[in-house]
Protein backbone atom coordinates (compact mmCIF):
# COMPACT_ATOMS: atom_id res chain seq x y z
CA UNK A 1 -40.94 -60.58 79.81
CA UNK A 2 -38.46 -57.74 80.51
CA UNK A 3 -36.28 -56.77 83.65
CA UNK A 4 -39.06 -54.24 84.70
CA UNK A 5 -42.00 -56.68 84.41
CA UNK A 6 -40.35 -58.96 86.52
CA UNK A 7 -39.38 -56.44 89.18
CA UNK A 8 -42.64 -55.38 88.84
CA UNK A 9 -43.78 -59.02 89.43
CA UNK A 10 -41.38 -59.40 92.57
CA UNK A 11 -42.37 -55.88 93.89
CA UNK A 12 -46.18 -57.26 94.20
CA UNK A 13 -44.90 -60.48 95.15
CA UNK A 14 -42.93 -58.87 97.98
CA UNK A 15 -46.29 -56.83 98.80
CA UNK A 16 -48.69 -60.11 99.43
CA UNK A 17 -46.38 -62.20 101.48
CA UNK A 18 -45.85 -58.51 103.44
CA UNK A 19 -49.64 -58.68 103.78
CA UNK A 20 -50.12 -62.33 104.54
CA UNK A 21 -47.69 -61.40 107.52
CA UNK A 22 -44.35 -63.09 106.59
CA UNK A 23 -42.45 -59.79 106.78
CA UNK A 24 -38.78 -61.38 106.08
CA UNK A 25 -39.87 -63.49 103.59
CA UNK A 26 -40.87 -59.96 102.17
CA UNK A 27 -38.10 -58.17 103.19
CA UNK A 28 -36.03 -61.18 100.97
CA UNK A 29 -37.84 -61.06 97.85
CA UNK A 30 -37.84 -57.19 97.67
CA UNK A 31 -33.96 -57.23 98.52
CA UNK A 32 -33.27 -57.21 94.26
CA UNK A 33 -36.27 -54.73 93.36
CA UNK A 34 -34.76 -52.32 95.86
CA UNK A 35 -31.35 -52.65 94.25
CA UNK A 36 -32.26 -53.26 90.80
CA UNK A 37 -34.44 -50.08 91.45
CA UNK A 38 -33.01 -47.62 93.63
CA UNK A 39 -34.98 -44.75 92.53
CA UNK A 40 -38.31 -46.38 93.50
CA UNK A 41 -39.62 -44.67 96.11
CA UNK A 42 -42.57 -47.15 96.19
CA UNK A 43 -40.28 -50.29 96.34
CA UNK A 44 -38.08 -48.99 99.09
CA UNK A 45 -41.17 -47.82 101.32
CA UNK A 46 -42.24 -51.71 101.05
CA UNK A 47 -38.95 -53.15 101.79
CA UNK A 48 -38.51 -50.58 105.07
CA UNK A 49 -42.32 -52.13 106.22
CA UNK A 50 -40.99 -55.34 105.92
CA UNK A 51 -37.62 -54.74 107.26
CA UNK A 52 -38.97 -52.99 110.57
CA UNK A 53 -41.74 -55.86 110.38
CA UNK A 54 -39.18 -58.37 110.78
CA UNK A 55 -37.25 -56.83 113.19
CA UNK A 56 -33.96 -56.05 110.94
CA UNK A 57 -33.64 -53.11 112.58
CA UNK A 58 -30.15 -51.65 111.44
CA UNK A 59 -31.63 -52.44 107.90
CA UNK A 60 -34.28 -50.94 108.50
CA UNK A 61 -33.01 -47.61 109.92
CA UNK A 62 -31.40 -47.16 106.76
CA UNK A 63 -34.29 -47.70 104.49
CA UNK A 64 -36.04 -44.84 106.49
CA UNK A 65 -33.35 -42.71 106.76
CA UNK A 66 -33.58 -42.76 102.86
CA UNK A 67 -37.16 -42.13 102.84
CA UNK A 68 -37.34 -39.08 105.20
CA UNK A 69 -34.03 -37.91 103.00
CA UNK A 70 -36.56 -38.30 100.49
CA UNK A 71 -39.68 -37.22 101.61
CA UNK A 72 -39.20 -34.90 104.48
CA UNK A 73 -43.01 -34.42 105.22
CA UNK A 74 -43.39 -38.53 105.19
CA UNK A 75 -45.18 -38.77 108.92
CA UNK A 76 -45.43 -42.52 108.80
CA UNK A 77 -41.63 -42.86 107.69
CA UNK A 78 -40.86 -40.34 110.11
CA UNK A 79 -43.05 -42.32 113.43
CA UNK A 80 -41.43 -45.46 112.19
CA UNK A 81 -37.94 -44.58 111.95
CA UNK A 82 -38.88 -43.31 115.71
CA UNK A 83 -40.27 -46.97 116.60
CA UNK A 84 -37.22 -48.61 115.07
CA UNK A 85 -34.63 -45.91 116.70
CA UNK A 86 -36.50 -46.46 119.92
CA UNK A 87 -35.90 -50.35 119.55
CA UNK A 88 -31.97 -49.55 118.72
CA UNK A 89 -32.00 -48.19 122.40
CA UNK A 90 -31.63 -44.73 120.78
CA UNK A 91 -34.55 -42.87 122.73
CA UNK A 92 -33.08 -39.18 122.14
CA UNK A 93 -32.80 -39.32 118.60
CA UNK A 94 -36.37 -41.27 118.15
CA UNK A 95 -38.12 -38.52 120.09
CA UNK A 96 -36.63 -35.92 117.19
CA UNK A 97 -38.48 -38.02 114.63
CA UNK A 98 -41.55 -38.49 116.49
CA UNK A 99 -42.38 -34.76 117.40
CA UNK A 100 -42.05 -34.53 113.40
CA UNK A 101 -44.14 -37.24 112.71
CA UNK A 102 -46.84 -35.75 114.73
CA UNK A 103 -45.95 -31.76 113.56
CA UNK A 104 -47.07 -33.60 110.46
CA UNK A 105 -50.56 -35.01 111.56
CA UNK A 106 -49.26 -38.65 111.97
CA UNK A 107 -49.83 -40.32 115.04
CA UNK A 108 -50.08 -44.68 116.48
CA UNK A 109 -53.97 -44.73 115.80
């Protein structure tokens, strides 16, 4: 097995415990895909869910930050980086990102 398979393997790994709800335990095991694999959109949109999932907030800020730098007409990683700037006490900046997220047709629902 190569170094891609077994990212590959981690990545979905990553993606069940994320679904079973054991967000840091997610956020862990996708840690080395997301560095191994820094051009993978995919893997750092997963590690951002479980980062704000577990409440790693400051981590998680700067997973989104990299997906909106990314994808610019992301509404989900837009309304989330609002929830998690919103948790950082930083209300003014959060409301930027949520009038964007819903410009974009994304809204809580």
């Amino acid at each position: 097995m190569d170094e891609s398979e077994d990212l590959y393997e981690e990545y979905h790994r990553g993606e069940l415990f994320l679904r079973a709800g054991q967000p840091a335990e997610a956020a862990r095991i996708l840690d080395p895909v997301v560095e191994a694999a820094p051009e993978s959109t995919a893997a750092l949109e997963l590690h951002a869910r479980a980062l704000f999932g577990s409440a790693q907030l400051t981590r998680a800020e700067a997973a989104l930050r990299e997906l909106v730098e990314r994808r610019p007409d992301d509404g989900w990683a837009r309304f989330t980086l609002s929830r998690t700037l919103t948790r950082l006490g930083r209300a003014d900046e959060a409301a930027t990102h949520r009038r964007l997220a819903e410009a974009l047709g994304f809204t809580d629902g």
